[in-house]
N, C-alpha and C. Protein backbone atom coordinates (compact mmCIF):
# COMPACT_ATOMS: atom_id res chain seq x y z
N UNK A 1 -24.84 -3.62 -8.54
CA UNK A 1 -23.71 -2.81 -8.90
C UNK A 1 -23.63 -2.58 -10.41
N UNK A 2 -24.10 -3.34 -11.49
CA UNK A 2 -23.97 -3.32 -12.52
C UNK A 2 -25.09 -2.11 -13.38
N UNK A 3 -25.49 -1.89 -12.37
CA UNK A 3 -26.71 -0.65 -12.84
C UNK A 3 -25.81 0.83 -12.84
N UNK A 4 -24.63 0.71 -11.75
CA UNK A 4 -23.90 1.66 -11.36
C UNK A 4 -23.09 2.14 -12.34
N UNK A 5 -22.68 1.70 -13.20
CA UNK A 5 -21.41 1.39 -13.98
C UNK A 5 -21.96 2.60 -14.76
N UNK A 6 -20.69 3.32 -15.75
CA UNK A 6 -20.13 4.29 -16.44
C UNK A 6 -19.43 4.16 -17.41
N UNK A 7 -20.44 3.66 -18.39
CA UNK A 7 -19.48 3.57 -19.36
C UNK A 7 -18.69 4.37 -20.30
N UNK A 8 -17.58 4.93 -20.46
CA UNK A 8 -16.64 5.58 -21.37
C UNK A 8 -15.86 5.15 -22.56
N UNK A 9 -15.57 5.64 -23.42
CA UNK A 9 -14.43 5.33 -24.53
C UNK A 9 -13.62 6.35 -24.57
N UNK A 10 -12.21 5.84 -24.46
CA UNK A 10 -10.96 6.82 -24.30
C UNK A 10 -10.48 6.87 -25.74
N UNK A 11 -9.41 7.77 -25.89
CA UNK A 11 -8.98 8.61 -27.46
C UNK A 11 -8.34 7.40 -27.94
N UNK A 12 -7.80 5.82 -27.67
CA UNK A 12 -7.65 5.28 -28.32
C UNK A 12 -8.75 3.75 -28.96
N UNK A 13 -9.93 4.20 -28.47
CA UNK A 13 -10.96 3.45 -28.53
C UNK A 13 -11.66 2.43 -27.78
N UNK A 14 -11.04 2.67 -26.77
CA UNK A 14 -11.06 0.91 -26.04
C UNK A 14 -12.35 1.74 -24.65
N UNK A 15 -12.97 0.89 -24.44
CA UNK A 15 -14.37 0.91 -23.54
C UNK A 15 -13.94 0.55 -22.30
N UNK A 16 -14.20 1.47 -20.89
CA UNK A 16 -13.71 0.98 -20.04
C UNK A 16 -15.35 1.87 -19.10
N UNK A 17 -14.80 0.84 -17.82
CA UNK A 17 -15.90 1.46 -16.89
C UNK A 17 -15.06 2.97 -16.30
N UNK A 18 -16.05 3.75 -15.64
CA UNK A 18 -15.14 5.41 -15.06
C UNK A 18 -16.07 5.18 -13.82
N UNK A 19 -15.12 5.08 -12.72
CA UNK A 19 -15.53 4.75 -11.45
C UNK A 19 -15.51 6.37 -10.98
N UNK A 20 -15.99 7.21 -11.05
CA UNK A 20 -15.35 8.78 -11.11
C UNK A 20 -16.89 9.10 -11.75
N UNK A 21 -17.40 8.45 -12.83
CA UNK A 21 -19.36 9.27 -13.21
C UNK A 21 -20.19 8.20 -12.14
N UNK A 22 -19.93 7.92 -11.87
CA UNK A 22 -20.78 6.21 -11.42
C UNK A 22 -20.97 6.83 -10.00
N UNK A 23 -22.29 6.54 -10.03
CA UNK A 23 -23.28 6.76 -8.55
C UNK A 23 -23.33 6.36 -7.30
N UNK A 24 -22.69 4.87 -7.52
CA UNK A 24 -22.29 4.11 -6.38
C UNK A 24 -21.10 3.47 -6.65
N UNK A 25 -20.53 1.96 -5.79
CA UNK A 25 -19.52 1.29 -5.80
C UNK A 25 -19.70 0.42 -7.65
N UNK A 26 -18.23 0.19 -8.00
CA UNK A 26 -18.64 -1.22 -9.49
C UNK A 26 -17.85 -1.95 -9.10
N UNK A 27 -17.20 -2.28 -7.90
CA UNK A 27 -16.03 -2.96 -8.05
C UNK A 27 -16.78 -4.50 -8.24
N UNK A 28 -17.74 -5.05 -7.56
CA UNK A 28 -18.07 -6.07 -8.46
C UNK A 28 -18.36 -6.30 -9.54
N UNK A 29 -18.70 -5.28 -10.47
CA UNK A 29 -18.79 -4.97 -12.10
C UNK A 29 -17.83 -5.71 -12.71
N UNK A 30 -16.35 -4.60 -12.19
CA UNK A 30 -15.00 -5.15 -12.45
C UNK A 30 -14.11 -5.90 -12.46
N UNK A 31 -14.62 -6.49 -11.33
CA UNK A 31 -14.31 -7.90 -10.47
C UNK A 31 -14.62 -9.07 -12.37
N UNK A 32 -16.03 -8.73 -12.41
CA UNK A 32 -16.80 -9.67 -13.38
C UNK A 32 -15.97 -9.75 -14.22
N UNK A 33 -15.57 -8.31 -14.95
CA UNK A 33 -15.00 -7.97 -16.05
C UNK A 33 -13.84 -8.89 -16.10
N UNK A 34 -13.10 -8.66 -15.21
CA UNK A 34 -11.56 -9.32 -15.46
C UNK A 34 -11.43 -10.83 -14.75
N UNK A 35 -12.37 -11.62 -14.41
CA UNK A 35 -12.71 -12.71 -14.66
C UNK A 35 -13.08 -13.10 -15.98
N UNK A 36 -13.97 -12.32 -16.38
CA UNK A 36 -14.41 -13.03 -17.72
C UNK A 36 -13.16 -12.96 -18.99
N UNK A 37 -12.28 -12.31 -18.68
CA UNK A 37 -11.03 -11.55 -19.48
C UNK A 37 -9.94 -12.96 -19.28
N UNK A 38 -9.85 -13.63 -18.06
CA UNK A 38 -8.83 -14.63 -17.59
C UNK A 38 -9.26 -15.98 -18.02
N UNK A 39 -10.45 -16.22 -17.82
CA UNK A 39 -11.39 -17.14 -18.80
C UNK A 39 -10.95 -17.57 -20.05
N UNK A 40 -11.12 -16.14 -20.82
CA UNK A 40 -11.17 -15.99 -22.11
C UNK A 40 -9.99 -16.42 -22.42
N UNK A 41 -9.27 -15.40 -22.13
CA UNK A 41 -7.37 -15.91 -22.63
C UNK A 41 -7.11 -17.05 -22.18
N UNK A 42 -7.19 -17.80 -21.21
CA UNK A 42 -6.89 -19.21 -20.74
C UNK A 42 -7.72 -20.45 -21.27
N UNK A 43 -8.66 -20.24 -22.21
CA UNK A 43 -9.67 -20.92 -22.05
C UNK A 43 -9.17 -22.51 -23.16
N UNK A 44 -7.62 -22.18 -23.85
CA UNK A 44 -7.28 -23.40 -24.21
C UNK A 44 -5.44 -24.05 -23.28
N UNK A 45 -5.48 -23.45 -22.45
CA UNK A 45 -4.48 -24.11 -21.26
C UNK A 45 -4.41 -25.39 -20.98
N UNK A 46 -3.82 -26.13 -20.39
CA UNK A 46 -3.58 -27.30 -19.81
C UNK A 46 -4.61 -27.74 -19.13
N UNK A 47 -5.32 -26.86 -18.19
CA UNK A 47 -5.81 -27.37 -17.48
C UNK A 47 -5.51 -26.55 -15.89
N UNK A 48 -6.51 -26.84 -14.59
CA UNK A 48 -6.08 -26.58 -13.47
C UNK A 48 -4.71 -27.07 -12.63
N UNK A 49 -4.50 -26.23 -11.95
CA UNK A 49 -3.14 -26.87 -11.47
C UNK A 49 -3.85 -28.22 -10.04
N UNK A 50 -5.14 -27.62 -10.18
CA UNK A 50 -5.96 -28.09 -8.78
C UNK A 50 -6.52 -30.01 -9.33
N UNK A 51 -6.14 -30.07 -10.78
CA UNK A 51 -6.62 -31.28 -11.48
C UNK A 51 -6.00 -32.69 -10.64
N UNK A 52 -4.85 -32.26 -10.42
CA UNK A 52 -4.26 -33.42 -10.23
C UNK A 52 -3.51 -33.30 -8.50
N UNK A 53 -4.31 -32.32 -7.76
CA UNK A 53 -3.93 -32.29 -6.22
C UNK A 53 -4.60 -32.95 -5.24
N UNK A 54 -6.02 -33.81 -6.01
CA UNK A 54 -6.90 -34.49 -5.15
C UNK A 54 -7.86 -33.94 -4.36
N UNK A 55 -8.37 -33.00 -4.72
CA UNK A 55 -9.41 -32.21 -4.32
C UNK A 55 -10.83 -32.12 -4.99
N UNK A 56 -11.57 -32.64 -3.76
CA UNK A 56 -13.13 -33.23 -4.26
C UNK A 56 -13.95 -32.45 -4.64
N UNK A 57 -14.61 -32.17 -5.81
CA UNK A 57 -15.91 -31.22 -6.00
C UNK A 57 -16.91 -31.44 -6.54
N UNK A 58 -18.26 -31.40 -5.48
CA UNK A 58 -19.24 -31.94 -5.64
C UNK A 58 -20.00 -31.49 -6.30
């Protein structure tokens, strides 16, 4: 999907994908995108809420 993608810049500068030139589906593109976006901003938080519910991961 990431081959698919369209990239644009709108009149106030900011880079976005255009699901509208793009050949096939990006929604996993996008998916990526705004994971990596929630990451980022969170990345000095507390912590998971899942830290302290007792849930094993191997």
């Amino acid at each position: 999907m990431m081959d698919n993608v369209y990239v644009r810049q709108d009149p106030a500068g900011n880079i976005k994908m255009d699901k509208e030139k793009s050949t096939e589906k990006i929604d996993a593109a996008v998916a990526t995108v705004m994971a990596l976006d929630r990451a980022i901003r969170n990345q000095g938080s507390e912590g998971s809420v899942y830290d302290g519910r007792g849930i094993l991961v191997f």
